[in-house]
Protein backbone atom coordinates (compact mmCIF):
# COMPACT_ATOMS: atom_id res chain seq x y z
CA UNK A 1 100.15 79.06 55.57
CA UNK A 2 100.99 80.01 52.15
CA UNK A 3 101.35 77.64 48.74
CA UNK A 4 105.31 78.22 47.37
CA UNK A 5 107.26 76.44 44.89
CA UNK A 6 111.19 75.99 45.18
CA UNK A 7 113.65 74.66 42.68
CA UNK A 8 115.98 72.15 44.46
CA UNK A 9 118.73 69.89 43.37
CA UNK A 10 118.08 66.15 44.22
CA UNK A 11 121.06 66.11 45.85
CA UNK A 12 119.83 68.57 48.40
CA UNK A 13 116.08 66.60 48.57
CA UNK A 14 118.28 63.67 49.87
CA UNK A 15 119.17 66.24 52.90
CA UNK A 16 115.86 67.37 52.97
CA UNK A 17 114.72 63.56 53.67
CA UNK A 18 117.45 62.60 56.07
CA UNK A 19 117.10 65.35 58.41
CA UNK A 20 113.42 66.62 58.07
CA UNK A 21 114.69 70.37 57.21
CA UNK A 22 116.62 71.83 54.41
CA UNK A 23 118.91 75.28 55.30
CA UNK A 24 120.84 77.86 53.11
CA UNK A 25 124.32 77.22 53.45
CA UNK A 26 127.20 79.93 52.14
CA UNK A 27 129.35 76.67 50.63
CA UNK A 28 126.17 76.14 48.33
CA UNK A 29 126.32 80.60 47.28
CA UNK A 30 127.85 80.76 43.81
CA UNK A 31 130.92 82.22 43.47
CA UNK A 32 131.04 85.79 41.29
CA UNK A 33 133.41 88.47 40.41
CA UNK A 34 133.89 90.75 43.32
CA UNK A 35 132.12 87.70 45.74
CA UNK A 36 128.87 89.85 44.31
CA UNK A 37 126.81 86.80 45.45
CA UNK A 38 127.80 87.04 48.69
CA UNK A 39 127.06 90.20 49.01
CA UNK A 40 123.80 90.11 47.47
CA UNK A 41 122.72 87.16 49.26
CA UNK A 42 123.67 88.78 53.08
CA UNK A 43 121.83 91.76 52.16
CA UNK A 44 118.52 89.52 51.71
CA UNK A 45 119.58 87.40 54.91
CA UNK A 46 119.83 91.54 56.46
CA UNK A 47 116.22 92.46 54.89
CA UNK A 48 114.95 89.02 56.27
CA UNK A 49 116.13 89.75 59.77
CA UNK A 50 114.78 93.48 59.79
CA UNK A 51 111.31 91.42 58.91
CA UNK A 52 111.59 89.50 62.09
CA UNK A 53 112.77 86.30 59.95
CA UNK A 54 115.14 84.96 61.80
CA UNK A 55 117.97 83.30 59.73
CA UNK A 56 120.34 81.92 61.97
CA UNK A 57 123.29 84.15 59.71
CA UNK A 58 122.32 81.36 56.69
CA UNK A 59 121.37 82.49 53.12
CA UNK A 60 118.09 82.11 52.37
CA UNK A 61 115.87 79.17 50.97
CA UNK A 62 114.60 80.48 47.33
CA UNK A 63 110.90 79.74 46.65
CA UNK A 64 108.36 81.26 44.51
CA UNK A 65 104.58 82.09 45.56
CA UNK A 66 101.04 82.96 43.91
CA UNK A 67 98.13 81.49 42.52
CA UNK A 68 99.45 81.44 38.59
CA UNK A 69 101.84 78.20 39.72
CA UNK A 70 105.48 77.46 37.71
CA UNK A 71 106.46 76.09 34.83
CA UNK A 72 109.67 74.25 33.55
CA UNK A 73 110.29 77.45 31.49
CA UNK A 74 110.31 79.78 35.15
CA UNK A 75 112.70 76.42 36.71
CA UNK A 76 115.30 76.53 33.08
CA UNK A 77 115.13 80.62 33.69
CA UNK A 78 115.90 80.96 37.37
CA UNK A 79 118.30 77.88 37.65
CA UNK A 80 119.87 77.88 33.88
CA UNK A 81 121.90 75.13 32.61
CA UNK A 82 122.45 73.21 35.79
CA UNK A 83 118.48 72.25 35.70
CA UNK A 84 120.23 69.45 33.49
CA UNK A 85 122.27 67.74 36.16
CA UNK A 86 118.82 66.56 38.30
CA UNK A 87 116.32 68.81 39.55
CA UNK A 88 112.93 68.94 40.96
CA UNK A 89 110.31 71.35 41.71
CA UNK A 90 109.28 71.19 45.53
CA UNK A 91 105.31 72.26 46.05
CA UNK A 92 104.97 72.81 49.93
CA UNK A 93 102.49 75.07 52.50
CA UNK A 94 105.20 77.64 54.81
CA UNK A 95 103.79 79.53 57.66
CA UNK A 96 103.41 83.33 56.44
CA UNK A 97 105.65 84.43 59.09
CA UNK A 98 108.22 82.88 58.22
CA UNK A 99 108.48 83.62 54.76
CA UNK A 100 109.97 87.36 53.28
CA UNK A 101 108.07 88.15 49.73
CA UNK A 102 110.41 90.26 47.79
CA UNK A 103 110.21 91.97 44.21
CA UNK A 104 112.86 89.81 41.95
CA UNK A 105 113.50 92.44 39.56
CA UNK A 106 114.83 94.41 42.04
CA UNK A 107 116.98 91.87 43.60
CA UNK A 108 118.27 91.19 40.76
CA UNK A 109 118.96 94.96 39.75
CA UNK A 110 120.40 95.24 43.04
CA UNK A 111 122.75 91.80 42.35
CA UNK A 112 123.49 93.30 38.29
CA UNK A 113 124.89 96.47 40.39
CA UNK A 114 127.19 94.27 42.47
CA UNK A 115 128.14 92.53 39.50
CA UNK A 116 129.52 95.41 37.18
CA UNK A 117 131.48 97.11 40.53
CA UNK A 118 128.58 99.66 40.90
CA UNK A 119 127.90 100.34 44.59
CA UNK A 120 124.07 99.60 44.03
CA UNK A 121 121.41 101.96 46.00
CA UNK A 122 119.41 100.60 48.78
CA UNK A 123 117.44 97.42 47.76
CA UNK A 124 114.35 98.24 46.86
CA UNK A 125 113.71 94.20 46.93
CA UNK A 126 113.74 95.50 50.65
CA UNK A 127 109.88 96.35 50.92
CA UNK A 128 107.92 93.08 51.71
CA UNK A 129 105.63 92.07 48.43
CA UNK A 130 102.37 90.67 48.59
CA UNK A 131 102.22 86.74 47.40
CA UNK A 132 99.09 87.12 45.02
CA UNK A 133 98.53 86.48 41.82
CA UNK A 134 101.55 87.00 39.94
CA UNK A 135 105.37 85.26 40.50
CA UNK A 136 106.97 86.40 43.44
CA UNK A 137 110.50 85.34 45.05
CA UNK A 138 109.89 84.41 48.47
CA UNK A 139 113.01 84.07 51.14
CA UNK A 140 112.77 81.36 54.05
CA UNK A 141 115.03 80.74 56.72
CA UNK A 142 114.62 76.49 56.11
CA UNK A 143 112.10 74.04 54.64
CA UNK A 144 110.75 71.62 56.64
CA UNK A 145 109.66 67.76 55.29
CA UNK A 146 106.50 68.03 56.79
CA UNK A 147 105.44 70.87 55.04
CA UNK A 148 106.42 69.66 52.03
CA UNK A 149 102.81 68.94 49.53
CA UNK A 150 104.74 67.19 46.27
CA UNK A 151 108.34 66.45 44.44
CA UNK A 152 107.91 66.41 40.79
CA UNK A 153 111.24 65.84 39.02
CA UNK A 154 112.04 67.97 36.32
CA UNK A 155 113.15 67.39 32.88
CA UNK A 156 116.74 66.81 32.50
CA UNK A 157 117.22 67.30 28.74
CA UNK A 158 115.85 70.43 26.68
CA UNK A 159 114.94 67.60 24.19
CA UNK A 160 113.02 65.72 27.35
CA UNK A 161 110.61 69.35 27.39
CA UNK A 162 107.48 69.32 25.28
CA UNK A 163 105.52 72.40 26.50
CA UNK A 164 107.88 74.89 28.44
CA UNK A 165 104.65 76.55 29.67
CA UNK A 166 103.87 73.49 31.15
CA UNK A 167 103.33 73.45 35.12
CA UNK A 168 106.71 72.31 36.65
C-alpha cells in the first residue's frame, strides 16, 4: 500500500460516498484546442495499460505520492482557479499495483506539445517513477472509500489562505 494525495471536487466526494468508488470519466476531461486533453489523457490510460493497470478505457484518477506531503500552494498550482468553487484534498493508502508513478514534467511537456499542434515524441512520462521522497503524479484506475485515510476541505478564497506552504 502506498500513502497518495488527490485533489477532488466535492461534488465528485459526494460520488465517492454514494457508491464506495470514484472513476475517471471522459465527460469530466477538459476540453482544449485540438481535443489536446484527450489525447494526452488516452496516452496515460495507454502507458497505464502497458503497466498491467487495467483502466477499463477510463482516464485516470490524478493523485500525488511521497513522504514530503502537499500543500494548498501544490492543490492552487495543479487545479488553478477552480480550487475556488469547493475542493478538498483526499489522503488515502492504494495498493502499489494498482497505481502508475509517472514524471509530471514530462507529461506535461508531452500535453504543451499537443497543445501548440506539435506532434510530441514518445512520452517520456512513460517510464514508471519511483514514489519517494519528492512529488510525484501517480495514475489510478478508481479510488475506493475504504481506502480513503482523511478529507480536509480546502480553502475556497485566496484571502481564506494564510501559509500556502501549509499541508493541504
Amino acid at each position: 500500500m502506498i500513502r497518495l494525495w488527490s485533489f477532488q471536487p466535492l461534488s465528485r466526494l459526494a460520488e465517492l460516498r454514494e457508491s464506495g468508488e470514484l472513476v475517471g470519466s471522459w465527460e469530466h476531461v477538459p476540453r482544449s484546442r485540438g481535443d489536446a486533453f484527450r489525447k494526452a489523457y488516452a496516452a496515460m490510460v495507454a502507458a497505464m495499460e502497458r503497466a498491467g493497470v487495467l483502466t477499463n478505457g477510463r482516464p485516470p484518477v490524478w493523485a500525488w505520492g511521497g513522504r514530503c506531503g502537499v500543500t494548498v500552494l501544490d492543490a492552487h498550482m495543479l487545479v488553478g482557479e477552480p480550487l475556488w468553487d469547493g475542493y478538498a484534498t483526499v489522503e488515502f493508502t492504494a495498493p502499489g499495483e494498482l497505481a502508475l508513478a509517472t514524471d509530471y514534467g514530462a507529461w506535461n511537456d508531452y500535453l504543451f506539445a499537443l497543445l501548440d499542434g506539435v506532434e510530441p515524441v514518445p512520452p517520456g512520462w512513460d517510464v514508471p517513477t519511483p514514489v519517494a521522497d519528492e512529488l510525484v503524479q501517480v495514475c489510478l484506475p478508481g479510488l475506493r472509500a475504504e481506502w480513503v485515510r482523511e478529507v480536509r476541505p480546502l480553502p475556497r478564497s485566496p484571502h481564506d489562505v494564510t501559509d500556502w506552504s501549509a499541508s493541504a
